[in-house]
Protein backbone atom coordinates (compact mmCIF):
# COMPACT_ATOMS: atom_id res chain seq x y z
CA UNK A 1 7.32 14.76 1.88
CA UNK A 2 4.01 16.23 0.75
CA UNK A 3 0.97 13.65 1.09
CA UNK A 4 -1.13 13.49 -1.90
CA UNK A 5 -3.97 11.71 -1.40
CA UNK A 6 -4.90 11.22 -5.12
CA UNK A 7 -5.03 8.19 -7.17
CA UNK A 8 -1.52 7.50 -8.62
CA UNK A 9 -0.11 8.08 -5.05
CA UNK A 10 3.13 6.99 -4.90
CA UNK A 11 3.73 4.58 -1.42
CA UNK A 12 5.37 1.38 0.04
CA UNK A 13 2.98 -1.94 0.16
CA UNK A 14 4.06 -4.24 2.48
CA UNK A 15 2.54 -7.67 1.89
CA UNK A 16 2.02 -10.49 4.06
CA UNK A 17 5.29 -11.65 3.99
CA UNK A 18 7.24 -8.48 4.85
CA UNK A 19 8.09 -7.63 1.18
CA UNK A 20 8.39 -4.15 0.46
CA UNK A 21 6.72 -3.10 -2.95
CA UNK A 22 6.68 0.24 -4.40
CA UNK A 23 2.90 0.72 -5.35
CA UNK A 24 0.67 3.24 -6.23
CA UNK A 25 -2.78 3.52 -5.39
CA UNK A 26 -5.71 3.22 -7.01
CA UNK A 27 -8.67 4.59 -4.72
CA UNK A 28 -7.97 5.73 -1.32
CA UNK A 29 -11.01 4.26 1.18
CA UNK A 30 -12.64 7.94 2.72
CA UNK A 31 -16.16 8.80 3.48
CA UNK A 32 -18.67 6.41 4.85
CA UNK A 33 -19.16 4.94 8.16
CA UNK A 34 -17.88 1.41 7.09
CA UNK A 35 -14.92 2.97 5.63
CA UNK A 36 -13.75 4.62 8.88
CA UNK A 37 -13.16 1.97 10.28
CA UNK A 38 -9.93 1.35 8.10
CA UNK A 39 -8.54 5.23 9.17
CA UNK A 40 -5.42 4.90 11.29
CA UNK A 41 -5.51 7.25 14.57
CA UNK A 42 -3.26 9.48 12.88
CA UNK A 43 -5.35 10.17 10.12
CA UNK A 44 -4.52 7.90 7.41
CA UNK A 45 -6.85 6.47 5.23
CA UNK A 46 -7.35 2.89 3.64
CA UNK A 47 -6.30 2.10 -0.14
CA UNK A 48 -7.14 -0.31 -2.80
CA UNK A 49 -3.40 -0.60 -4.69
CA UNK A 50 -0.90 -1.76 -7.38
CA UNK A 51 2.51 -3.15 -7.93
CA UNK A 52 4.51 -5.48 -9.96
CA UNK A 53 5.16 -8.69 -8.67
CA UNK A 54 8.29 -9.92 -6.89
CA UNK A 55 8.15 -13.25 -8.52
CA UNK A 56 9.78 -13.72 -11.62
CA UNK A 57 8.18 -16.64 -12.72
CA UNK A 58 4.65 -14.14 -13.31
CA UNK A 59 5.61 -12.87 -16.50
CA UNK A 60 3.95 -11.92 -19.51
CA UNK A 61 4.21 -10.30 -23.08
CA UNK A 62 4.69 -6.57 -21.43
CA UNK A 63 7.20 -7.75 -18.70
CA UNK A 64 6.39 -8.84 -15.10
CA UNK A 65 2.53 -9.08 -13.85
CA UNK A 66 1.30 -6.76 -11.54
CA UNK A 67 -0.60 -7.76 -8.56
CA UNK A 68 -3.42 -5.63 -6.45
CA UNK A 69 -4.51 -5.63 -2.43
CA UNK A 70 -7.42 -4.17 -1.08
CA UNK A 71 -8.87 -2.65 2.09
CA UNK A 72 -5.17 -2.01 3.26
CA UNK A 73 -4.82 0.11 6.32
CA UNK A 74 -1.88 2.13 6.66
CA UNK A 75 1.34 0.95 9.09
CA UNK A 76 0.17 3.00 12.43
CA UNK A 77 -2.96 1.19 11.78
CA UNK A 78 -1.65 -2.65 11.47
CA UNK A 79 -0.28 -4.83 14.19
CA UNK A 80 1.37 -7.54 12.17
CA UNK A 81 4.21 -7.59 10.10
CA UNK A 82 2.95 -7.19 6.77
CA UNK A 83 -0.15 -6.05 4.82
CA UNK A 84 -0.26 -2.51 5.40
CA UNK A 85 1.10 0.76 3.20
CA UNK A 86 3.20 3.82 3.98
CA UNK A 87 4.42 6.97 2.62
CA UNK A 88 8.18 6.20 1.45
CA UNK A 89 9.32 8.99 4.31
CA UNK A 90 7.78 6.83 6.48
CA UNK A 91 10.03 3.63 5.83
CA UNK A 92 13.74 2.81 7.79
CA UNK A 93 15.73 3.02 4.91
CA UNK A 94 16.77 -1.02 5.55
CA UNK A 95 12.65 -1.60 4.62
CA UNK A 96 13.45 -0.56 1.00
C-alpha cells in the first residue's frame, strides 16, 4: 500500500475502546521539536483525524455525526489497546 502522508489520508482510528473507525486525517503532526515526540520508531508521524460515529443515537439532518481525536500516535507507537491509527495494510483483517 503506498503511504500518503497528505491530508485526506485514508487510515484505521482505533479509539479508546478498541473500535475500529475508518478515518481520514486532517493534519499529520511533523516538524517541531514538541511534535517529535509523537513519531513512532518506525517513522510514523502523529495525526489530528475524522470519522463518523459508531453510535447511532448522534444523528443529525445530513446522517450520522462525525467525531475528531487529536495528537494520535500511530499503533507501533501506543501501548494500550486503543487510541492510536494505522494504515489499513497494517490491520489483522478480524480488526476491521
Amino acid at each position: 500500500m503506498e503511504r500518503d502522508y497528505s491530508e485526506n489520508s485514508k487510515i484505521v482510528y482505533v479509539d479508546p475502546h478498541g473500535v475500529e473507525h475508518s478515518a481520514l486525517v486532517t493534519i499529520w503532526w511533523t516538524g517541531n521539536r514538541e511534535v517529535a515526540a509523537y513519531r513512532s520508531e518506525s517513522g510514523e508521524p502523529g495525526c489530528n483525524l475524522v470519522y463518523v460515529t459508531s453510535d447511532d443515537t448522534k444523528t443529525d439532518p445530513y446522517g450520522r455525526q462525525i467525531e475528531r481525536s487529536t495528537s494520535v500516535v500511530h499503533k507501533s507507537k501506543q501501548a494500550a489497546h486503543g487510541n492510536y491509527w494505522c494504515w489499513p495494510d497494517e490491520c489483522l483483517p478480524d480488526e476491521l
